[in-house]
N, C-alpha and C. Protein backbone atom coordinates (compact mmCIF):
# COMPACT_ATOMS: atom_id res chain seq x y z
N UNK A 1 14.17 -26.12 -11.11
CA UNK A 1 13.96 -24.70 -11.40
C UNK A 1 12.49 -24.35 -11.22
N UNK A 2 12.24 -23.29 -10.69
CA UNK A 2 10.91 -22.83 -10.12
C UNK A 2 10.24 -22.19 -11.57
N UNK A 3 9.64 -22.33 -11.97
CA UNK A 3 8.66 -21.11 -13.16
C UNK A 3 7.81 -20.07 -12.66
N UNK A 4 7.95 -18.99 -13.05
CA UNK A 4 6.67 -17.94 -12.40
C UNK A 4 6.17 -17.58 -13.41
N UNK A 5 4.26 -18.13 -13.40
CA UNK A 5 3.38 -17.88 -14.30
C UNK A 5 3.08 -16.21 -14.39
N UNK A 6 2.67 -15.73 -13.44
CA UNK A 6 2.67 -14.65 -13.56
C UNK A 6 2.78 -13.68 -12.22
N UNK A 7 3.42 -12.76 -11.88
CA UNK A 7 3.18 -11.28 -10.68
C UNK A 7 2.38 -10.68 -10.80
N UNK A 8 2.76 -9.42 -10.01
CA UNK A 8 1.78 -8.54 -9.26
C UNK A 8 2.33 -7.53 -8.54
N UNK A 9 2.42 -6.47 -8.47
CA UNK A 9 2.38 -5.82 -7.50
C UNK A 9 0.73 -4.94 -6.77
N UNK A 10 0.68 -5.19 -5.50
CA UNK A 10 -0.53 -3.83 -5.66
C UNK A 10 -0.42 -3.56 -4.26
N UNK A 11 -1.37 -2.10 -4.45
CA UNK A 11 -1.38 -1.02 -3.49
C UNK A 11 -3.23 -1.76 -2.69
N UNK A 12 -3.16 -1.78 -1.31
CA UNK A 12 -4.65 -2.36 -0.70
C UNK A 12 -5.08 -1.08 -0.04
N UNK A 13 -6.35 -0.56 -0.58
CA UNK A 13 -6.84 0.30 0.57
C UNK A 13 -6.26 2.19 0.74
N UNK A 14 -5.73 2.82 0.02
CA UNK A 14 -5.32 3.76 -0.47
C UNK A 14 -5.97 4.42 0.41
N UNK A 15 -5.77 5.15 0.99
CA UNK A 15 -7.12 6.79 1.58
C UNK A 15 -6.49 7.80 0.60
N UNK A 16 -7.78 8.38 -0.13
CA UNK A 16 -7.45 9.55 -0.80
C UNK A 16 -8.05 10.64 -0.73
N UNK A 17 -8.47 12.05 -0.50
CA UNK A 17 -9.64 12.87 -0.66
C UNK A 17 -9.80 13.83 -1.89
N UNK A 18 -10.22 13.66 -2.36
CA UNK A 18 -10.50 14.19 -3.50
C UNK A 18 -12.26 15.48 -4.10
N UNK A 19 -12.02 15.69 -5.44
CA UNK A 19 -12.98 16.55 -5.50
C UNK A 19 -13.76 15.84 -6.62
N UNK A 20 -13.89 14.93 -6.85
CA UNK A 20 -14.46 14.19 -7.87
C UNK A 20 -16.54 14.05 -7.52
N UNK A 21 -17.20 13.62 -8.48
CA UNK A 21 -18.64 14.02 -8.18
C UNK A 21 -19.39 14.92 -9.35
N UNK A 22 -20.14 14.17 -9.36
CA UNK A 22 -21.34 14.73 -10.22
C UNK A 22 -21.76 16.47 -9.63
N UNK A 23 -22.15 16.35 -8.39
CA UNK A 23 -23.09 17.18 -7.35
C UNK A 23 -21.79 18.19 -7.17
N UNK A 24 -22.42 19.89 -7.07
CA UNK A 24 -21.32 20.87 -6.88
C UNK A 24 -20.94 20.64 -5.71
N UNK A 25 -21.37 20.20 -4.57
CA UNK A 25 -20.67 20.08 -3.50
C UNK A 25 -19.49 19.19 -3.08
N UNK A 26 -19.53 18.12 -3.61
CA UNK A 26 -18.93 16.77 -3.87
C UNK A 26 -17.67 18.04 -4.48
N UNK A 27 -17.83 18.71 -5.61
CA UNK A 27 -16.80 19.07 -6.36
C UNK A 27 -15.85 20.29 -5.69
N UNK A 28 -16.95 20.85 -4.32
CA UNK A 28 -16.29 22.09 -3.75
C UNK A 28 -15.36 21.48 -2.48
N UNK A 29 -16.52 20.45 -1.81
CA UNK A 29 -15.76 20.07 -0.20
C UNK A 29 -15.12 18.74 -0.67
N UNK A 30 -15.21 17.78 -1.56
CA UNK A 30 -14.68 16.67 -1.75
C UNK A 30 -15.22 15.36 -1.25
N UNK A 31 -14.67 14.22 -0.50
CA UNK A 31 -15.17 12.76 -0.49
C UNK A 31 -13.40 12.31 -0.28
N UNK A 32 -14.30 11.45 0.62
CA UNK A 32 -13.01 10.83 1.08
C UNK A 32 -13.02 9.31 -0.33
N UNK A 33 -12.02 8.82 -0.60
CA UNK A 33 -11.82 7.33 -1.27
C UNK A 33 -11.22 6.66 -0.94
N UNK A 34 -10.92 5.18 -1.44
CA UNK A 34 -10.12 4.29 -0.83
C UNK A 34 -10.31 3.39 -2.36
N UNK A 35 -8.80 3.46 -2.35
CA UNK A 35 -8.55 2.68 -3.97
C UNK A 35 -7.75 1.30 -3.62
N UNK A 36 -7.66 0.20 -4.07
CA UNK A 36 -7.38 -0.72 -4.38
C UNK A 36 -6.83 -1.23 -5.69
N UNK A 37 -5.30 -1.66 -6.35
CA UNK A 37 -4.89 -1.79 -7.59
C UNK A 37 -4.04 -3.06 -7.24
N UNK A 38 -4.14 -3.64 -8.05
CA UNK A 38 -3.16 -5.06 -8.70
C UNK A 38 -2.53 -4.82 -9.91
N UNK A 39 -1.44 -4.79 -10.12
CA UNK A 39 -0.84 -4.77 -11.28
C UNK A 39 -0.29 -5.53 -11.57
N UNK A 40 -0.29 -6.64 -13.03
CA UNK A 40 0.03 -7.74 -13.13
C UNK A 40 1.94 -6.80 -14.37
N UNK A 41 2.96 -7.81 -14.35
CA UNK A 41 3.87 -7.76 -14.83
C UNK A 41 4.72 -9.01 -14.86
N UNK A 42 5.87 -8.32 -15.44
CA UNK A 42 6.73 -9.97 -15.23
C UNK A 42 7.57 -9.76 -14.09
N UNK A 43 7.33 -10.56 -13.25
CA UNK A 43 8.30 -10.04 -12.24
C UNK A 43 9.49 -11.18 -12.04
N UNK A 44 9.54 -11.56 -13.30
CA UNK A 44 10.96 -12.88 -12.81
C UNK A 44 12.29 -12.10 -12.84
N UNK A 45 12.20 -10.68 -13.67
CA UNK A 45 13.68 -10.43 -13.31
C UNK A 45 13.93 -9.93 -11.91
N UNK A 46 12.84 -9.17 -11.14
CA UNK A 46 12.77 -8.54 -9.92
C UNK A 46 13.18 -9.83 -8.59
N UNK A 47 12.63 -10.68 -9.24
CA UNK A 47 12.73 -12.02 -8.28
C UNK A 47 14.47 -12.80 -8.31
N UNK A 48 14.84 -12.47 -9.95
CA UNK A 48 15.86 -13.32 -9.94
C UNK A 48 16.74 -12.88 -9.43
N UNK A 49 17.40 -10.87 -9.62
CA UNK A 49 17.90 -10.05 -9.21
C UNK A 49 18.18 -9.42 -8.16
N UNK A 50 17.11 -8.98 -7.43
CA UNK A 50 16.84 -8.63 -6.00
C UNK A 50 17.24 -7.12 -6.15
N UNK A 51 16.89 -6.69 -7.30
CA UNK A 51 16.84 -4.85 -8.01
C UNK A 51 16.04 -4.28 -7.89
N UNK A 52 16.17 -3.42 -7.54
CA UNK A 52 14.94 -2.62 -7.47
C UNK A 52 14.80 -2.11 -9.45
N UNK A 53 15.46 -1.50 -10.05
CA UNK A 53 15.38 -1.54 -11.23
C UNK A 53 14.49 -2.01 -12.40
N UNK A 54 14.81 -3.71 -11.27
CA UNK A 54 14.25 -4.38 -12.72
C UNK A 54 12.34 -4.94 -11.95
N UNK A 55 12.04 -4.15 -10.88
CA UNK A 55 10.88 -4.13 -10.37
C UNK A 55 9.90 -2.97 -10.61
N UNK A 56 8.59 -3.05 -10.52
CA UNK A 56 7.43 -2.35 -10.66
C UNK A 56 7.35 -1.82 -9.33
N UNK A 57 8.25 -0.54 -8.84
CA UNK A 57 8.02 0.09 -8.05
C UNK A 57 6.63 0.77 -7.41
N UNK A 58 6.60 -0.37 -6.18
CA UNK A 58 4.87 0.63 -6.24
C UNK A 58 4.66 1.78 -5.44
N UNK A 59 5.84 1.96 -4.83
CA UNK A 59 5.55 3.59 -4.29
C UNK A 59 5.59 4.00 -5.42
N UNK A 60 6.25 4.68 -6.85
CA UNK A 60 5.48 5.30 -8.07
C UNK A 60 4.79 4.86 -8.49
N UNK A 61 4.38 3.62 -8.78
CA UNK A 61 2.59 3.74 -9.33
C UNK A 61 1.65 4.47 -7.73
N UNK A 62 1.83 4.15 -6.73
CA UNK A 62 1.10 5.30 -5.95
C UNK A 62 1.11 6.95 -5.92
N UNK A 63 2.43 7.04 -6.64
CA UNK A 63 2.92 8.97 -6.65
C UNK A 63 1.83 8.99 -7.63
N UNK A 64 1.63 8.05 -9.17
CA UNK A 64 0.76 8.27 -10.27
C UNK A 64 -0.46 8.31 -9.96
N UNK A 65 -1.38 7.53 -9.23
CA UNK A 65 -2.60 7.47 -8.45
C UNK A 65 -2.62 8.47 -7.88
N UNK A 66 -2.00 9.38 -6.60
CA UNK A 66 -2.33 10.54 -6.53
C UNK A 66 -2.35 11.64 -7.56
N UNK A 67 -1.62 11.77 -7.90
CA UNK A 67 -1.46 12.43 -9.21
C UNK A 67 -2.88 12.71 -9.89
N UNK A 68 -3.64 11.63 -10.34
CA UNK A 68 -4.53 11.51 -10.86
C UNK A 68 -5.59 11.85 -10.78
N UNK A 69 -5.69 11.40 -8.72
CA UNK A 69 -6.97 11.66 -8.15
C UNK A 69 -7.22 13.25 -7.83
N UNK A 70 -6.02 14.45 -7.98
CA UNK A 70 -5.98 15.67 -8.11
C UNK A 70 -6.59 16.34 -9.35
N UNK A 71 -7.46 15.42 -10.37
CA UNK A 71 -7.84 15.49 -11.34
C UNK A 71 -9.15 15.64 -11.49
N UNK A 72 -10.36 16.45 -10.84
CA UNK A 72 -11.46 16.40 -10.81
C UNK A 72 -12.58 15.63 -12.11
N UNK A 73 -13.18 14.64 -12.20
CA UNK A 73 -14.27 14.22 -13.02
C UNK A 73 -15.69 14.15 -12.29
N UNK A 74 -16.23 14.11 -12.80
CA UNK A 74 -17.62 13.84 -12.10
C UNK A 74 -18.09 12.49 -12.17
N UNK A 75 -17.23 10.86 -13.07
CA UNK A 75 -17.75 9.70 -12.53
C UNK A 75 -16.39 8.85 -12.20
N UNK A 76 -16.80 8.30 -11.06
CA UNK A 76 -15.48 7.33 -10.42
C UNK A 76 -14.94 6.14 -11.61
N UNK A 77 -15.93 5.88 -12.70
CA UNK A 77 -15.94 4.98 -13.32
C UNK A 77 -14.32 5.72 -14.52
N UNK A 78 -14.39 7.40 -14.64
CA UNK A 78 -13.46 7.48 -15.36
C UNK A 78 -11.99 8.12 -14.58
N UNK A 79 -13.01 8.38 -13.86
CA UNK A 79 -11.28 7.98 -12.23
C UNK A 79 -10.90 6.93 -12.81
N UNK A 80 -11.20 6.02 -12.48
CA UNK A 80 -10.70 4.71 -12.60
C UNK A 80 -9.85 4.19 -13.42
N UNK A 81 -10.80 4.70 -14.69
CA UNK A 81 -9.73 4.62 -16.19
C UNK A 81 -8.90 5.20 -16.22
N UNK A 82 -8.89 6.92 -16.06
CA UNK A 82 -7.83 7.63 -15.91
C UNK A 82 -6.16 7.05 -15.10
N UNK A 83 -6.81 6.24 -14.16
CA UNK A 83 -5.66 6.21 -13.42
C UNK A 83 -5.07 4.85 -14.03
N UNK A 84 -5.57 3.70 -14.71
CA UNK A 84 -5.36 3.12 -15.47
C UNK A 84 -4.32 3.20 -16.29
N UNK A 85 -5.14 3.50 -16.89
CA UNK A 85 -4.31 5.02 -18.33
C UNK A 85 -2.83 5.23 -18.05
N UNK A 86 -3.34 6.01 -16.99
CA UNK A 86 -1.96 6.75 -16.48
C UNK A 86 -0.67 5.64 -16.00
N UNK A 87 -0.97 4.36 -15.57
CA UNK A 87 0.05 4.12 -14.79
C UNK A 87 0.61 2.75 -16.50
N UNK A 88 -0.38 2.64 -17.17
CA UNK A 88 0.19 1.42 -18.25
C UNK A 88 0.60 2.38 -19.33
N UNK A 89 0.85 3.67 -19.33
CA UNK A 89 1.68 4.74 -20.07
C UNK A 89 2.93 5.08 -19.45
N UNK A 90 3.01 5.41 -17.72
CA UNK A 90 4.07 5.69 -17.42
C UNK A 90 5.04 4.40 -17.03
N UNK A 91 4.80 3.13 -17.03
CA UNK A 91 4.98 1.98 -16.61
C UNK A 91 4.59 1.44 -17.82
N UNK A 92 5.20 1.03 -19.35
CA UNK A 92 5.09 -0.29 -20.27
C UNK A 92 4.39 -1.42 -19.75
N UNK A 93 5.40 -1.91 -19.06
CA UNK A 93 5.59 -3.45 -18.37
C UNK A 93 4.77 -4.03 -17.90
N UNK A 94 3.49 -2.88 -17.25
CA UNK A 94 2.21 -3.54 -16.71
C UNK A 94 1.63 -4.11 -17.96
N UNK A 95 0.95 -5.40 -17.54
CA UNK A 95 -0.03 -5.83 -18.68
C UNK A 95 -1.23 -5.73 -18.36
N UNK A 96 -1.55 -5.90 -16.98
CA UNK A 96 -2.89 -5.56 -16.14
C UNK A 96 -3.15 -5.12 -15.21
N UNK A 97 -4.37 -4.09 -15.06
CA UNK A 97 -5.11 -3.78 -13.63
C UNK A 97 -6.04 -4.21 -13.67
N UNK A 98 -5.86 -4.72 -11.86
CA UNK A 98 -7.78 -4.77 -11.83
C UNK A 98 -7.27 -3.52 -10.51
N UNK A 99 -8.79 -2.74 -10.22
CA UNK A 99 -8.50 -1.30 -9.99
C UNK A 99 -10.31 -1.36 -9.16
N UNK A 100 -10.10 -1.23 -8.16
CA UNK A 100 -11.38 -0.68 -7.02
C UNK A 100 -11.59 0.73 -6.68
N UNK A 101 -12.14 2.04 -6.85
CA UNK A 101 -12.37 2.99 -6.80
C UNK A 101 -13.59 3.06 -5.59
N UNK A 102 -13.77 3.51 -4.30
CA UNK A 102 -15.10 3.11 -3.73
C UNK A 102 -15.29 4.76 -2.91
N UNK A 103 -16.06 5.60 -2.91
CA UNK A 103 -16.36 6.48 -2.62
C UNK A 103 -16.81 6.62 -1.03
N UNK A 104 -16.60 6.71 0.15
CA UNK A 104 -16.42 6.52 1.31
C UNK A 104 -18.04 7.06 1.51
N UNK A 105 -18.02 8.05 1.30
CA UNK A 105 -19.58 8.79 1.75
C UNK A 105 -20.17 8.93 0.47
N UNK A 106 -20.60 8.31 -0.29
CA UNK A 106 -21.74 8.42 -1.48
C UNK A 106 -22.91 9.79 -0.90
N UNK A 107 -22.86 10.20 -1.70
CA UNK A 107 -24.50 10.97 -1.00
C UNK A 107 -25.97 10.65 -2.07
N UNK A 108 -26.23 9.88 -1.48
CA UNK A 108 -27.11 9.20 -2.15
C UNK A 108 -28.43 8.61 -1.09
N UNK A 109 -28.16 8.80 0.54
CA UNK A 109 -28.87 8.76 1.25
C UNK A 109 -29.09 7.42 1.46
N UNK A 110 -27.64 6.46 1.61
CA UNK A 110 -28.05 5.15 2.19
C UNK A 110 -26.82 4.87 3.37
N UNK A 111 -27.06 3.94 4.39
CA UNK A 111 -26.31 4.05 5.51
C UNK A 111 -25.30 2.43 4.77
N UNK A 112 -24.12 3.08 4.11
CA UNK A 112 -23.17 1.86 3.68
C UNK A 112 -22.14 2.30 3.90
N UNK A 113 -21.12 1.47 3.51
CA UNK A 113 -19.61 1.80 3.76
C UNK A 113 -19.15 2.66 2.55
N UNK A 114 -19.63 2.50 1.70
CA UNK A 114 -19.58 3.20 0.39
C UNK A 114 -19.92 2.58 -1.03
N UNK A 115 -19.77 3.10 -2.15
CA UNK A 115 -20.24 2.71 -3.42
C UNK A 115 -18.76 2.99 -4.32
N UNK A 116 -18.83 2.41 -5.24
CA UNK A 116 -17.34 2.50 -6.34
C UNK A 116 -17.68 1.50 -7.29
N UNK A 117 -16.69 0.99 -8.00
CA UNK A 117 -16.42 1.01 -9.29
C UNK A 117 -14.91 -0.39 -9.16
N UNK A 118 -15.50 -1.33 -9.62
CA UNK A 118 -14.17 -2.05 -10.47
C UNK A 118 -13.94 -2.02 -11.92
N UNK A 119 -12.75 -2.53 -11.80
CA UNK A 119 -12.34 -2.28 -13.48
C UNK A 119 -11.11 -3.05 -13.58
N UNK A 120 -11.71 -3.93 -14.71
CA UNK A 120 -9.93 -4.41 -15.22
C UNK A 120 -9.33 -4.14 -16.32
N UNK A 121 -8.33 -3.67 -16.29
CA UNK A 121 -7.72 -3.29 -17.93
C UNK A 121 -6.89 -3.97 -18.35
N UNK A 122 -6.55 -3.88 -19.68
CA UNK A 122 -5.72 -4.98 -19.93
C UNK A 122 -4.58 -3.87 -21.15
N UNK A 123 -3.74 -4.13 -21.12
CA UNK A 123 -2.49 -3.21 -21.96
C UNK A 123 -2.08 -4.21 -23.48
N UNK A 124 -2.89 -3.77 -23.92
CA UNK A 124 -3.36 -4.58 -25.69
C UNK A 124 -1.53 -4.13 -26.13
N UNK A 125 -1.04 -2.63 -25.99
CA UNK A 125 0.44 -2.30 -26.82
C UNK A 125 0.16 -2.59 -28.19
N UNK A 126 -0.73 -1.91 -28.43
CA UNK A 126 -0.86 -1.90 -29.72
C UNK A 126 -0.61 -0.12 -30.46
N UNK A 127 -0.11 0.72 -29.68
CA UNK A 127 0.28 1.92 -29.86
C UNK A 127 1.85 1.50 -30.73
């Protein structure tokens, strides 16, 4: 018998555009993003079953990520959380994200691929 320590589902590389940003412009014309999420769960019934049911559907944790990013803040750092938030409320079962937020065009006046934000959360269920 095989054991599975632990799953995952995740979304690599997301394109999103959004209005998020400190700076009014950032908040009027937007910024392109590109998100990255791992979501840890149990996935032995999804494995044993072959259900969609008893799996962490990740086209909806992606409907929730957009969702989110329609949510203007001014730091990626509470993007981040927010979307967090959002998906270990609408989804129990997750116990963890780790979660990449990276801002495509920073305006900050340096020639990079971009700047962002990791984050790992962890779903304590202590509500």
């Amino acid at each position: 018998m095989i054991g599975i320590r632990s799953g995952y589902i995740y979304i690599n590389r997301l394109r999103i555009h959004a209005l998020h940003g400190v700076l009014k412009q950032e908040r009027t014309v937007g910024n392109d993003y590109e998100l990255t999420l791992r979501a840890k769960y149990d996935i032995s019934d999804a494995c044993a079953t072959d259900d969609i049911n008893k799996a962490l559907n990740y086209a909806a944790v992606c409907d929730e990520v957009r969702q989110v990013m329609t949510e203007p803040c001014a730091l990626v750092e509470r993007v981040a959380y927010k979307i967090g938030e959002r998906i270990m409320k609408t989804f129990p079962q997750v116990e963890e994200i780790d979660l990449t937020l990276t801002k495509k065009n920073p305006p900050m006046g340096a020639d990079c691929d971009g700047a962002g934000v990791e984050i790992h959360l962890i779903n304590n269920k202590t509500d």
